[in-house]
C-alpha atoms as a PDB file:
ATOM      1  CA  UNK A   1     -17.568  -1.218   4.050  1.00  0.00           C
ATOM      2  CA  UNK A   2     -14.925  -2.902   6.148  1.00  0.00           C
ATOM      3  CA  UNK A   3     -12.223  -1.569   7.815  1.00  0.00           C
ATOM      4  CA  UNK A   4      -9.160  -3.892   9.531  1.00  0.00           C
ATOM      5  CA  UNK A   5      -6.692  -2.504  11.979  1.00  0.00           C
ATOM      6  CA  UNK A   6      -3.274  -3.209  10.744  1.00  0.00           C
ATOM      7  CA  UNK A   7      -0.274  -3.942  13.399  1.00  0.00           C
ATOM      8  CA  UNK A   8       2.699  -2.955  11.944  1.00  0.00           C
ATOM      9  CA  UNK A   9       4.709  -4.329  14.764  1.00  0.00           C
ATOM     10  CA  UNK A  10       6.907  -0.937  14.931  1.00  0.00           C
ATOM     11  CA  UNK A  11      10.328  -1.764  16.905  1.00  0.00           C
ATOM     12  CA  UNK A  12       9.046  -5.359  17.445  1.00  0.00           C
ATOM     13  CA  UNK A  13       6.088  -4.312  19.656  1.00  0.00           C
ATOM     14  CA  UNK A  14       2.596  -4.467  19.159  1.00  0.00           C
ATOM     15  CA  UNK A  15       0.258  -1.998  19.246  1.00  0.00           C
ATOM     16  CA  UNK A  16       2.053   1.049  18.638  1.00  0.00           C
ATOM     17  CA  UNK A  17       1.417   2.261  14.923  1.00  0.00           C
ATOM     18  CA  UNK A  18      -1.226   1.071  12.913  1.00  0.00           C
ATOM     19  CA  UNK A  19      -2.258   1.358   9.295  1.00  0.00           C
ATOM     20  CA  UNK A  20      -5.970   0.589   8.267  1.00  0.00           C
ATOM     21  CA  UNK A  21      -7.461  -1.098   5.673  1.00  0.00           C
ATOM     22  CA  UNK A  22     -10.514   0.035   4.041  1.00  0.00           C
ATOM     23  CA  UNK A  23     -12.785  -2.145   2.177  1.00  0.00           C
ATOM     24  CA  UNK A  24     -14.979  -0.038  -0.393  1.00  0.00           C
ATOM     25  CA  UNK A  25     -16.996  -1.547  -3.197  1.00  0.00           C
ATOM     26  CA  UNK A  26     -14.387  -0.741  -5.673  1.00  0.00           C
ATOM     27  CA  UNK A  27     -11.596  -2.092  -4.257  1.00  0.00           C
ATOM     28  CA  UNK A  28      -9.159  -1.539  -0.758  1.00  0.00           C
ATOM     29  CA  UNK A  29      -8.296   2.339   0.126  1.00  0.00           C
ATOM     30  CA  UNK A  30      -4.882   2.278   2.946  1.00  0.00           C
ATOM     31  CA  UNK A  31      -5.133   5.064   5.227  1.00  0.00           C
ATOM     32  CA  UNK A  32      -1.963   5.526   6.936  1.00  0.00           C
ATOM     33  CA  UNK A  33       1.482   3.882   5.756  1.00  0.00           C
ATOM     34  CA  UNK A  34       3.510   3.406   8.762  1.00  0.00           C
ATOM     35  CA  UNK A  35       7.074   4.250   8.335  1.00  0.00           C
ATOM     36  CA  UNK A  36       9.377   2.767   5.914  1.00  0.00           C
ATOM     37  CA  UNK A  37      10.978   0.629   8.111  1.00  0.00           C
ATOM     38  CA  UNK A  38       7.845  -1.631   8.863  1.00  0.00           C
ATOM     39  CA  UNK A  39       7.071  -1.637   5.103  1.00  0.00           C
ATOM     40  CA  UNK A  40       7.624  -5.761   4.991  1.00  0.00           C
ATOM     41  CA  UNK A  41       5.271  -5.690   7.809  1.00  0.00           C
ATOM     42  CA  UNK A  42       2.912  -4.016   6.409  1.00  0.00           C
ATOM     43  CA  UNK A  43       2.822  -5.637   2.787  1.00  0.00           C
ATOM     44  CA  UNK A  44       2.360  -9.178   4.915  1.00  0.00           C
ATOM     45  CA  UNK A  45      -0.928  -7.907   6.721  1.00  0.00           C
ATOM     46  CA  UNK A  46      -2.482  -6.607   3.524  1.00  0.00           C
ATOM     47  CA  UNK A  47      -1.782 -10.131   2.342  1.00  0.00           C
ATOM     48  CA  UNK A  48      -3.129 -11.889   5.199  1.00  0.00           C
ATOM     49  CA  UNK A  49      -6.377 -10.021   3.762  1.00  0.00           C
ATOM     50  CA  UNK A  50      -6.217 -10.960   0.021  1.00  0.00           C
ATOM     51  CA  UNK A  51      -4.547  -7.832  -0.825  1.00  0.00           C
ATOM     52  CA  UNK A  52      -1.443  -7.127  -3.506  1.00  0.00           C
ATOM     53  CA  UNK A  53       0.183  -4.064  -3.708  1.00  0.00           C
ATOM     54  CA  UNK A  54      -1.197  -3.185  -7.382  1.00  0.00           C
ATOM     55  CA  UNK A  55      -4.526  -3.914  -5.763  1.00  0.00           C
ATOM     56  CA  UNK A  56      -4.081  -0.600  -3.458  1.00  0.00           C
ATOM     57  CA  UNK A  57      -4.990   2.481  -5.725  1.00  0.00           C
ATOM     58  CA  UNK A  58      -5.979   5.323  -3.235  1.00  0.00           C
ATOM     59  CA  UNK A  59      -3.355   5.719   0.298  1.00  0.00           C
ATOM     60  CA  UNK A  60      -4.625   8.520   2.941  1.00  0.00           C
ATOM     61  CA  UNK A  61      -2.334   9.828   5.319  1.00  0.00           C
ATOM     62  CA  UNK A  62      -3.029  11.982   7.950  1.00  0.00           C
ATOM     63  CA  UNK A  63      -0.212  14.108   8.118  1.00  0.00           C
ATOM     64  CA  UNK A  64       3.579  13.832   6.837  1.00  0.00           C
ATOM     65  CA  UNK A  65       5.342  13.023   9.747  1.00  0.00           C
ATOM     66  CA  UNK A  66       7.708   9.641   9.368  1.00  0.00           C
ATOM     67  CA  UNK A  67       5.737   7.408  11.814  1.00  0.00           C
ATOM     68  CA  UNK A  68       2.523   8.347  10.302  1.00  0.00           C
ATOM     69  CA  UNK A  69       4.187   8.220   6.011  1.00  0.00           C
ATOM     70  CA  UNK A  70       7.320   7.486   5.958  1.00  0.00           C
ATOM     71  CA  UNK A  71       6.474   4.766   3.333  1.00  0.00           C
ATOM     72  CA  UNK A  72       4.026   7.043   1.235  1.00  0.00           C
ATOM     73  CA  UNK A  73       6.986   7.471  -1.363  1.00  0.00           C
ATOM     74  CA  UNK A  74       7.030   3.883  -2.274  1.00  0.00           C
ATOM     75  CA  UNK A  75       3.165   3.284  -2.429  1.00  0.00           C
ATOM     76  CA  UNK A  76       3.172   6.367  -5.205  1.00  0.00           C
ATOM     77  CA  UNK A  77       6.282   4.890  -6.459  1.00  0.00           C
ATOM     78  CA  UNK A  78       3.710   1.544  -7.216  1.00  0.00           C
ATOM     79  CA  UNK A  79       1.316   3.990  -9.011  1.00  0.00           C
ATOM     80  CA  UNK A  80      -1.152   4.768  -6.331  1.00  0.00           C
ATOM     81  CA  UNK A  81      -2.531   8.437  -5.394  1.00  0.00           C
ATOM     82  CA  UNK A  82      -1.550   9.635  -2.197  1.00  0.00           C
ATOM     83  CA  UNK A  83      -3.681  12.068  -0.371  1.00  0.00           C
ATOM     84  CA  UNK A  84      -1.529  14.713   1.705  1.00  0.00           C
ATOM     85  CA  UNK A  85      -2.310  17.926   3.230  1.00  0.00           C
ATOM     86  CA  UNK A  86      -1.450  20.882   1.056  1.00  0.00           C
ATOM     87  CA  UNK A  87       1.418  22.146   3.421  1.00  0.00           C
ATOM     88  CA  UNK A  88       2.533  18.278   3.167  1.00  0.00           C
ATOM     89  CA  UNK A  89       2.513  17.954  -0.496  1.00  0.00           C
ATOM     90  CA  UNK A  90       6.073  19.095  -0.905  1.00  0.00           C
ATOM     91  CA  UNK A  91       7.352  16.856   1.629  1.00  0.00           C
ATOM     92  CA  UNK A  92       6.196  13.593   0.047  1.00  0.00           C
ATOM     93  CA  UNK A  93       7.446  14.722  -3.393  1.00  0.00           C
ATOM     94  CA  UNK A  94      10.880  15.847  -1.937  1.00  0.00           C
ATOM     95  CA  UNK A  95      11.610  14.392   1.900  1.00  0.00           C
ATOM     96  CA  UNK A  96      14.934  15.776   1.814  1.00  0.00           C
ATOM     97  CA  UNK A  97      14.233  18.704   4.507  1.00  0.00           C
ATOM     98  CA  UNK A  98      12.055  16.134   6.545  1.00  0.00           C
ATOM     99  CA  UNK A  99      14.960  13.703   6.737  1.00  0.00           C
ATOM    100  CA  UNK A 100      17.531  16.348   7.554  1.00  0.00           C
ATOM    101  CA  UNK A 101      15.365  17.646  10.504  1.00  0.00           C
ATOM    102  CA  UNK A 102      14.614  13.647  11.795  1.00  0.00           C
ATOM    103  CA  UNK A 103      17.772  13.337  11.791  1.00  0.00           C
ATOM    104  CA  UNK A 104      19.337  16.071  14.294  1.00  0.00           C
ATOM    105  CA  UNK A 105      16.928  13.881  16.767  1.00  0.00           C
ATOM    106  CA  UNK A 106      17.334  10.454  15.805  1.00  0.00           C
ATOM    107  CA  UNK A 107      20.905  10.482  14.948  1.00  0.00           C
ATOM    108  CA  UNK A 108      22.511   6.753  14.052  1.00  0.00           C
ATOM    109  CA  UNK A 109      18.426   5.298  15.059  1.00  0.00           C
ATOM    110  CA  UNK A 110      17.367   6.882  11.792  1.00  0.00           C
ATOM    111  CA  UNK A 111      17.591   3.810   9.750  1.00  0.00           C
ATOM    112  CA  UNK A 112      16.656   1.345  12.229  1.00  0.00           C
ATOM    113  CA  UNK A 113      13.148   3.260  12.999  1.00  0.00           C
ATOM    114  CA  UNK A 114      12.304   4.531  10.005  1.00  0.00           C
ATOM    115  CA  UNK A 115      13.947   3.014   7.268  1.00  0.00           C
ATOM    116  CA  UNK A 116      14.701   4.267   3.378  1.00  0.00           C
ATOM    117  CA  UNK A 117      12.198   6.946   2.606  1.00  0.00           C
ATOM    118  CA  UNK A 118      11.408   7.480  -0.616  1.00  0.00           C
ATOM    119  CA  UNK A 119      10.432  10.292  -2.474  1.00  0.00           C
ATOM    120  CA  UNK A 120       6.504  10.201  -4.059  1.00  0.00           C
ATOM    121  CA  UNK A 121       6.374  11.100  -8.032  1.00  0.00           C
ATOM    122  CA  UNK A 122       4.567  14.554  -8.151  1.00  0.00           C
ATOM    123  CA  UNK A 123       1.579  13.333 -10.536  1.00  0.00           C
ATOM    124  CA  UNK A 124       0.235  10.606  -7.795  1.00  0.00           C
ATOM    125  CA  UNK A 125       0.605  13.191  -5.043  1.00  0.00           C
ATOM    126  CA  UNK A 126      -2.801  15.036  -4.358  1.00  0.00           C
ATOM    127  CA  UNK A 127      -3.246  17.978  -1.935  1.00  0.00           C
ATOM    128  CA  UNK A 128      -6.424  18.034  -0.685  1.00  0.00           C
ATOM    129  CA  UNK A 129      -7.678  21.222   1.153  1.00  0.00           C
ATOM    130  CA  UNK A 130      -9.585  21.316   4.577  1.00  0.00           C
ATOM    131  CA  UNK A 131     -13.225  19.868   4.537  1.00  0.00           C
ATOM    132  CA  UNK A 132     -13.177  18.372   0.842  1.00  0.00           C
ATOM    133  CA  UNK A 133     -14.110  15.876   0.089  1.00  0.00           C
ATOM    134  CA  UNK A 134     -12.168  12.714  -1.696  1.00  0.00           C
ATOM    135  CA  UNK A 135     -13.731   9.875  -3.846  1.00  0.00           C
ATOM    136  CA  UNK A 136     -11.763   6.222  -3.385  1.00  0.00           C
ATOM    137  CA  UNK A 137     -12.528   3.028  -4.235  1.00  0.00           C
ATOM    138  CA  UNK A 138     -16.381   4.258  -4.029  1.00  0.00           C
ATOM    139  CA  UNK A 139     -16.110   5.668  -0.595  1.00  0.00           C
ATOM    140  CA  UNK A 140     -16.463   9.720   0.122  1.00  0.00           C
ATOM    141  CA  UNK A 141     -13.904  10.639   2.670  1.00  0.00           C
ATOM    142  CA  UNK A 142     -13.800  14.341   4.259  1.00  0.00           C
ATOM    143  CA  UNK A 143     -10.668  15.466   5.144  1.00  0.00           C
ATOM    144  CA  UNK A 144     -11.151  17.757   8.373  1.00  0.00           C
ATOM    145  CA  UNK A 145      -8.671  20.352   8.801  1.00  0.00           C
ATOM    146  CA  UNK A 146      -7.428  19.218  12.353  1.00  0.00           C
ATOM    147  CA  UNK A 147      -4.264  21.518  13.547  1.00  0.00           C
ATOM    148  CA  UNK A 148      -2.552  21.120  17.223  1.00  0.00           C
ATOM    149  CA  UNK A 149      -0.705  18.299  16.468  1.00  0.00           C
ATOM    150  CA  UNK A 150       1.321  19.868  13.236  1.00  0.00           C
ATOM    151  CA  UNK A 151      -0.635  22.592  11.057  1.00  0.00           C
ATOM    152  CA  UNK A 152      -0.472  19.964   8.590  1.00  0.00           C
ATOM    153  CA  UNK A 153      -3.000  17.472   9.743  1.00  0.00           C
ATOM    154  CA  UNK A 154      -5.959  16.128   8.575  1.00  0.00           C
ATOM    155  CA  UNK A 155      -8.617  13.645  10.027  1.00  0.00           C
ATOM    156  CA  UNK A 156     -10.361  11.672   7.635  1.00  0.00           C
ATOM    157  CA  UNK A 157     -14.381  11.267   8.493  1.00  0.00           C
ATOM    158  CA  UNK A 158     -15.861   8.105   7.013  1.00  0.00           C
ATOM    159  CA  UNK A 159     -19.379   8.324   7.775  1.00  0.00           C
ATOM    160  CA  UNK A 160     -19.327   8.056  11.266  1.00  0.00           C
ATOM    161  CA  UNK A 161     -15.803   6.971  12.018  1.00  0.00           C
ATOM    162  CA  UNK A 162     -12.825   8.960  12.097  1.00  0.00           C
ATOM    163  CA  UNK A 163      -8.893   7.998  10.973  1.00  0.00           C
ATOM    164  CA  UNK A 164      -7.535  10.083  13.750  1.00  0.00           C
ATOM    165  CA  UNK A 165      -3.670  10.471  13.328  1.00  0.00           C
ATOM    166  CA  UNK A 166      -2.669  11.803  16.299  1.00  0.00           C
ATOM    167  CA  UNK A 167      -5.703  14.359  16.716  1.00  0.00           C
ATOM    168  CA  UNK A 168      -7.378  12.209  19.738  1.00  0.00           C
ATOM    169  CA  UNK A 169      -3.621  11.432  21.099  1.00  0.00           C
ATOM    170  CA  UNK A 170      -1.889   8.114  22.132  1.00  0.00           C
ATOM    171  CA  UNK A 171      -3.981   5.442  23.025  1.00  0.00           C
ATOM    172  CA  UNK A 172      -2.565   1.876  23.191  1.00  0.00           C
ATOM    173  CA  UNK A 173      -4.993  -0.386  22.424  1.00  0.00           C
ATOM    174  CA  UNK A 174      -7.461  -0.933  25.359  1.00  0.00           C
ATOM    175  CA  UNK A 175      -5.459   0.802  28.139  1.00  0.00           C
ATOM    176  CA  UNK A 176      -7.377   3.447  29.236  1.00  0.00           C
ATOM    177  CA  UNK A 177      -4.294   6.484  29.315  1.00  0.00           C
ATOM    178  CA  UNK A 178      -4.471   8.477  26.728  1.00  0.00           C
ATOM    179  CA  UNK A 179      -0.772  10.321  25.938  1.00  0.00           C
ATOM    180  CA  UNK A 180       0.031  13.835  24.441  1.00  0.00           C
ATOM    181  CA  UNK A 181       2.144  13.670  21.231  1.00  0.00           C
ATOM    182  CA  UNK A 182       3.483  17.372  20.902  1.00  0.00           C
ATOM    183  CA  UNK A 183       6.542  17.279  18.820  1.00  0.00           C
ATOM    184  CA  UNK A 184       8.327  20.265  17.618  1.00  0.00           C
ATOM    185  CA  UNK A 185       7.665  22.783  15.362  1.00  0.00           C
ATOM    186  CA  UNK A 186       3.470  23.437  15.365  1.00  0.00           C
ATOM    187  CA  UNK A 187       2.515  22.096  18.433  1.00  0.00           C
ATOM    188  CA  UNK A 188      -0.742  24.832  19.007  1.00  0.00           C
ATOM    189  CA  UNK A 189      -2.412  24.453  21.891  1.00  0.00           C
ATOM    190  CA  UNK A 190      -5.157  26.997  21.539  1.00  0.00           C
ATOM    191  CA  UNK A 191      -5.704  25.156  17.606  1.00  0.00           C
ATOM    192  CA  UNK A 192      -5.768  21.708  19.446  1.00  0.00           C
ATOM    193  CA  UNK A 193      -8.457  22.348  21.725  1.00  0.00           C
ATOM    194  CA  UNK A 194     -10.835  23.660  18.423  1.00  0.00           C
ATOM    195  CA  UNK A 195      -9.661  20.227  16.701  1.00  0.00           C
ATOM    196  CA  UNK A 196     -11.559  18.502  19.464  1.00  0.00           C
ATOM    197  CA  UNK A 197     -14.336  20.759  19.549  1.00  0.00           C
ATOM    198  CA  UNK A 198     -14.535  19.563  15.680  1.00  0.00           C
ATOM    199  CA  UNK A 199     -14.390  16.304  16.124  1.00  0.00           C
ATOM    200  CA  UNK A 200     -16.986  16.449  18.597  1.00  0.00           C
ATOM    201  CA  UNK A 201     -19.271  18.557  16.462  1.00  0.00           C
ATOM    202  CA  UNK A 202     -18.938  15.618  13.706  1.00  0.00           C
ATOM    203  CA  UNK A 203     -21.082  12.823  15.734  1.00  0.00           C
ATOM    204  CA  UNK A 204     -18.834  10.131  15.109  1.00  0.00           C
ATOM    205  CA  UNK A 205     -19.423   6.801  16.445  1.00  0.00           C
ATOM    206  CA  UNK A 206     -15.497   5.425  16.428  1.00  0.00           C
ATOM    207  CA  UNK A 207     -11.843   7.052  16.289  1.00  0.00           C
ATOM    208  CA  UNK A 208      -9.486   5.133  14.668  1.00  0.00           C
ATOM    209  CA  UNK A 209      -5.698   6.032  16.203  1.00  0.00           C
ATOM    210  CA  UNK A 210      -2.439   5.359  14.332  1.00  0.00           C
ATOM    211  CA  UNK A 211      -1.396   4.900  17.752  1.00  0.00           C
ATOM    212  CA  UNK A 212      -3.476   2.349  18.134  1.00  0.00           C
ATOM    213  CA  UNK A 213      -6.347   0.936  17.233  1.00  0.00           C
ATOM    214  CA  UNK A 214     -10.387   1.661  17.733  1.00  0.00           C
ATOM    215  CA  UNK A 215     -12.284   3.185  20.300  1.00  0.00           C
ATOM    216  CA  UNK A 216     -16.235   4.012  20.343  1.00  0.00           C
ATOM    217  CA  UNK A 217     -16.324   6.142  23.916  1.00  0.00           C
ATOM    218  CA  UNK A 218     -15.268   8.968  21.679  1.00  0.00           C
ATOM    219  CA  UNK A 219     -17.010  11.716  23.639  1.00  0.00           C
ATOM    220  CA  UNK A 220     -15.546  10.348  26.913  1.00  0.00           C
ATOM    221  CA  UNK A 221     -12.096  10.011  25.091  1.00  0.00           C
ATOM    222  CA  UNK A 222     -12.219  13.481  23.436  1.00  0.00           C
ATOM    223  CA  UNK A 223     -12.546  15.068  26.984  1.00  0.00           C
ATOM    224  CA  UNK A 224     -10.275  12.615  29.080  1.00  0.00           C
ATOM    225  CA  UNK A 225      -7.591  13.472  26.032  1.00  0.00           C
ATOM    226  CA  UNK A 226      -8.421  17.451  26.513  1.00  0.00           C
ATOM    227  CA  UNK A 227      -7.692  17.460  30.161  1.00  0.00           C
ATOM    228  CA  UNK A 228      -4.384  15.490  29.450  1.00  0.00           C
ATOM    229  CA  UNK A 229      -3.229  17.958  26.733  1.00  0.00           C
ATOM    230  CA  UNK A 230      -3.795  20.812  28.962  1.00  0.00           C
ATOM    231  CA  UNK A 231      -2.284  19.396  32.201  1.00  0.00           C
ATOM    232  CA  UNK A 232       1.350  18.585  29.724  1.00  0.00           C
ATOM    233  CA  UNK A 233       0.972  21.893  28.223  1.00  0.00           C
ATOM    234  CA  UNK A 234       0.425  24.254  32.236  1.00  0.00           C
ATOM    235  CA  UNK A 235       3.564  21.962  33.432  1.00  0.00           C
ATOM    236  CA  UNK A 236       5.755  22.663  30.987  1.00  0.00           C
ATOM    237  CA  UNK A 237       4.680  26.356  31.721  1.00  0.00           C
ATOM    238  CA  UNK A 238       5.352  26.264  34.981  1.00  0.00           C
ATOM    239  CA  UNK A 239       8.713  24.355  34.409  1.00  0.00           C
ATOM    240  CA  UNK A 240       9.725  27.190  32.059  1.00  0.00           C
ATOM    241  CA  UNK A 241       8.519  30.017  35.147  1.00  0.00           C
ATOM    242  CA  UNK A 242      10.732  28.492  37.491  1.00  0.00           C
ATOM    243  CA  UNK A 243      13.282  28.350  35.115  1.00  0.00           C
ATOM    244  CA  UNK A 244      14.351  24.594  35.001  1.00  0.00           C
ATOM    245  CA  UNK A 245      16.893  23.431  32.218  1.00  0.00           C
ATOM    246  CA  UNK A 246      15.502  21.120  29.437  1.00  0.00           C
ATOM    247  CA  UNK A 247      17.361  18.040  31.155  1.00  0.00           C
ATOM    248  CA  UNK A 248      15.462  18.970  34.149  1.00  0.00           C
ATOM    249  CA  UNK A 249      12.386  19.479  32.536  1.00  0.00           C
ATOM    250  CA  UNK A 250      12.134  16.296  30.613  1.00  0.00           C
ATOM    251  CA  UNK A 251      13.265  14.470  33.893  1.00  0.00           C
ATOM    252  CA  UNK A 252      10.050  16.227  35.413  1.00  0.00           C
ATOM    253  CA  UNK A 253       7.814  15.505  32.734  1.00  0.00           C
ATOM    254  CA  UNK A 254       8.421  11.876  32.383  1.00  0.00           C
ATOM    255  CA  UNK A 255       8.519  11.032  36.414  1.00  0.00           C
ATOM    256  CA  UNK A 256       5.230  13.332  36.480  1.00  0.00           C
ATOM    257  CA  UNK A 257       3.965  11.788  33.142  1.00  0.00           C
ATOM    258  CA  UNK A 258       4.446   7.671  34.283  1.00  0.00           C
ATOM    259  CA  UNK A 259       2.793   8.286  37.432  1.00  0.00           C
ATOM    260  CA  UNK A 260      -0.309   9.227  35.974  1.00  0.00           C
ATOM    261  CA  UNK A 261      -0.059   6.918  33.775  1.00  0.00           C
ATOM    262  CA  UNK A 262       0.864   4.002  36.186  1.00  0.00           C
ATOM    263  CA  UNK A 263      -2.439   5.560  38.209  1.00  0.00           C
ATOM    264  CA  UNK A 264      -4.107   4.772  34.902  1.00  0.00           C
ATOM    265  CA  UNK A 265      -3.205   1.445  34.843  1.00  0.00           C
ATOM    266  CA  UNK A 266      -0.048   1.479  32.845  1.00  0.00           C
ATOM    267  CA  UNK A 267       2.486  -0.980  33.690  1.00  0.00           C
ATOM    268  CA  UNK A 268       6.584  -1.129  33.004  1.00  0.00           C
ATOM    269  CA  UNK A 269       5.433  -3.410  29.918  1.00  0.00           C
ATOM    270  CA  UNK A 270       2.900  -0.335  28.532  1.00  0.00           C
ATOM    271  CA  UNK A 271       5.168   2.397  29.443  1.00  0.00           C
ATOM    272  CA  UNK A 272       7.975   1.031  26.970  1.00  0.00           C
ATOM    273  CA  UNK A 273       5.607   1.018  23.993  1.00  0.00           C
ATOM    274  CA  UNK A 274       3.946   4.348  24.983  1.00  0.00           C
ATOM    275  CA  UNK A 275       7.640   5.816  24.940  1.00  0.00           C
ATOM    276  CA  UNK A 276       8.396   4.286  21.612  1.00  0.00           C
ATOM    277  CA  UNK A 277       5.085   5.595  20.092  1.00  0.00           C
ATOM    278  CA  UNK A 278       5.605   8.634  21.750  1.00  0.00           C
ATOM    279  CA  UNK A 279       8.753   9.922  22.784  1.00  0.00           C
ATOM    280  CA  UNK A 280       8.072  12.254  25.561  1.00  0.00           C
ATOM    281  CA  UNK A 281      11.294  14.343  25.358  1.00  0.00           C
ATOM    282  CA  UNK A 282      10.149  15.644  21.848  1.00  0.00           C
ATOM    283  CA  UNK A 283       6.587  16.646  23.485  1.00  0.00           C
ATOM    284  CA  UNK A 284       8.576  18.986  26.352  1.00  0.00           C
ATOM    285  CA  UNK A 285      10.419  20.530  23.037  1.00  0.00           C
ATOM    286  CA  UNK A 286       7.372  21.245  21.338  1.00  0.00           C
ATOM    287  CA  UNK A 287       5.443  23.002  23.853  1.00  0.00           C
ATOM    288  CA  UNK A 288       8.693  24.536  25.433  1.00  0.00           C
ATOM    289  CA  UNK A 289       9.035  25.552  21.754  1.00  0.00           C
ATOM    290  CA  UNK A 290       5.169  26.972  21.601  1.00  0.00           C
ATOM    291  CA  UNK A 291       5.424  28.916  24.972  1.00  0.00           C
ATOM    292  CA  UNK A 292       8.626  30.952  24.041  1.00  0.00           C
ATOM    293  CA  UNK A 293       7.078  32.222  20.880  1.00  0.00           C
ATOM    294  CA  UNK A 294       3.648  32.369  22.509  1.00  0.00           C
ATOM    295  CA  UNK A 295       5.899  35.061  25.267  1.00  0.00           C
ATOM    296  CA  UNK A 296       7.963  36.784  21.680  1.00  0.00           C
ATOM    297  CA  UNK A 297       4.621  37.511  20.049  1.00  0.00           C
END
């Protein structure tokens, strides 16, 4: 087996989404697709490694947000299975209500960040429940039923590495911050902190992030990555208590966000692609979002 980290060079930056290549003994399995809009990319890495498009049979991808398969349409449209989530599967086959929500955030940048996406012929979608397991290209991967993130996400356990999505949050390559992704609408942060109990439990040796790139200090990064996701979730609490507006409170959260980050090492360079990863503004929705109907329930 051989895996090979894929830049896809999203917004003409490096290191910010990834897709992965994975060499079984019957033939290349993609996890991740990268949006729609780095689809030349993408299709000029796999053939920097010998790979065609008709070669790629089996795509895995983590959950069905644009960033992470916005180009999962055209891969099924080429024939290949695509392996979704079951509360994805509908997405993929008709991205209609996906697209309309993208788009009350993104506005006129919807094309230029994500691109045409396509929708995925039912017959090569597969939904693929919590902890089973799925044979490709001779490989067995488990797909771990990983909420927090979205209630639709899987991480996929190959032997003893992990394709992450955005279970172990945003890490940029070596830098040593790791970010909290917590868009809007199932950000959970009681379901996040069992995800990384589970991933703990699983003994893995490396985590593989869409956002970006390998790491093998997973118990160290599983913990650094915990206290992060609490600290975002208790200040946008607290903003909430005192009761800032949302301008306000996304002000907060970045200035308080950067200089923790800039303590970690992060400099103006870093910042930029962390924010283009991860825009932060969408993580002070989401858990604004999970703390009002935490307080209506």
């Amino acid at each position: 087996m051989r895996i090979e980290t894929l830049d896809l060079d999203f917004g003409q930056t490096a290191e910010t989404i990834a897709a992965f290549l994975v060499f079984g003994p019957e033939g290349p399995v993609l996890v991740e697709t990268g949006p729609a809009s780095t689809l030349p990319t993408l299709l000029a890495r796999l053939e920097e490694h010998g790979v065609q498009p008709g070669d790629v049979r089996h795509v895995l991808v983590t959950h069905i947000h644009l960033d992470h398969a916005g180009a999962a349409g055209w891969w099924a449209q080429q024939g290949a299975t695509v392996y979704v989530h079951p509360n994805g599967e509908r997405h993929l086959i008709d991205p209609s209500k996906l697209l309309t929500s993208a788009e009350r955030i993104y506005e006129d940048r919807m094309d230029s960040l994500w691109g045409r996406t396509v929708p995925a012929p039912a017959e090569n979608v597969v939904a693929v429940k919590g902890d089973s397991t799925i044979e490709a290209a001779g490989l067995e991967f488990v797909a771990l039923e990983t909420p927090g993130h979205a209630r639709h996400h899987h991480v996929y356990r190959l032997g003893d590495v992990a394709f992450t999505g955005d279970a172990a949050g945003v890490r940029l390559g070596e830098r040593h911050w790791i970010d909290l992704p917590a868009p809007p609408p199932e950000f959970d942060l009681g379901a996040w902190k069992g995800t990384l109990t589970r991933l703990r439990s699983e003994n893995l040796d490396t985590l593989y992030r869409t956002h970006f790139g390998p790491t093998s200090d997973v118990s160290v990064q599983l913990d650094q990555f915990e206290a992060h996701l609490e600290e975002g979730a208790a200040l946008v609490r607290d903003m909430m208590a005192e009761g800032l507006d949302r301008e306000a409170m996304i002000d907060r959260y970045n200035q308080t966000m950067w200089r923790l980050a800039s303590a970690d090492g992060v400099d103006d360079a870093a910042a930029l692609a962390y924010e283009l990863a991860n825009p932060r503004f969408m993580s002070v929705d989401g858990i604004s979002r999970y703390w009002r109907k935490r307080a209506e329930a």
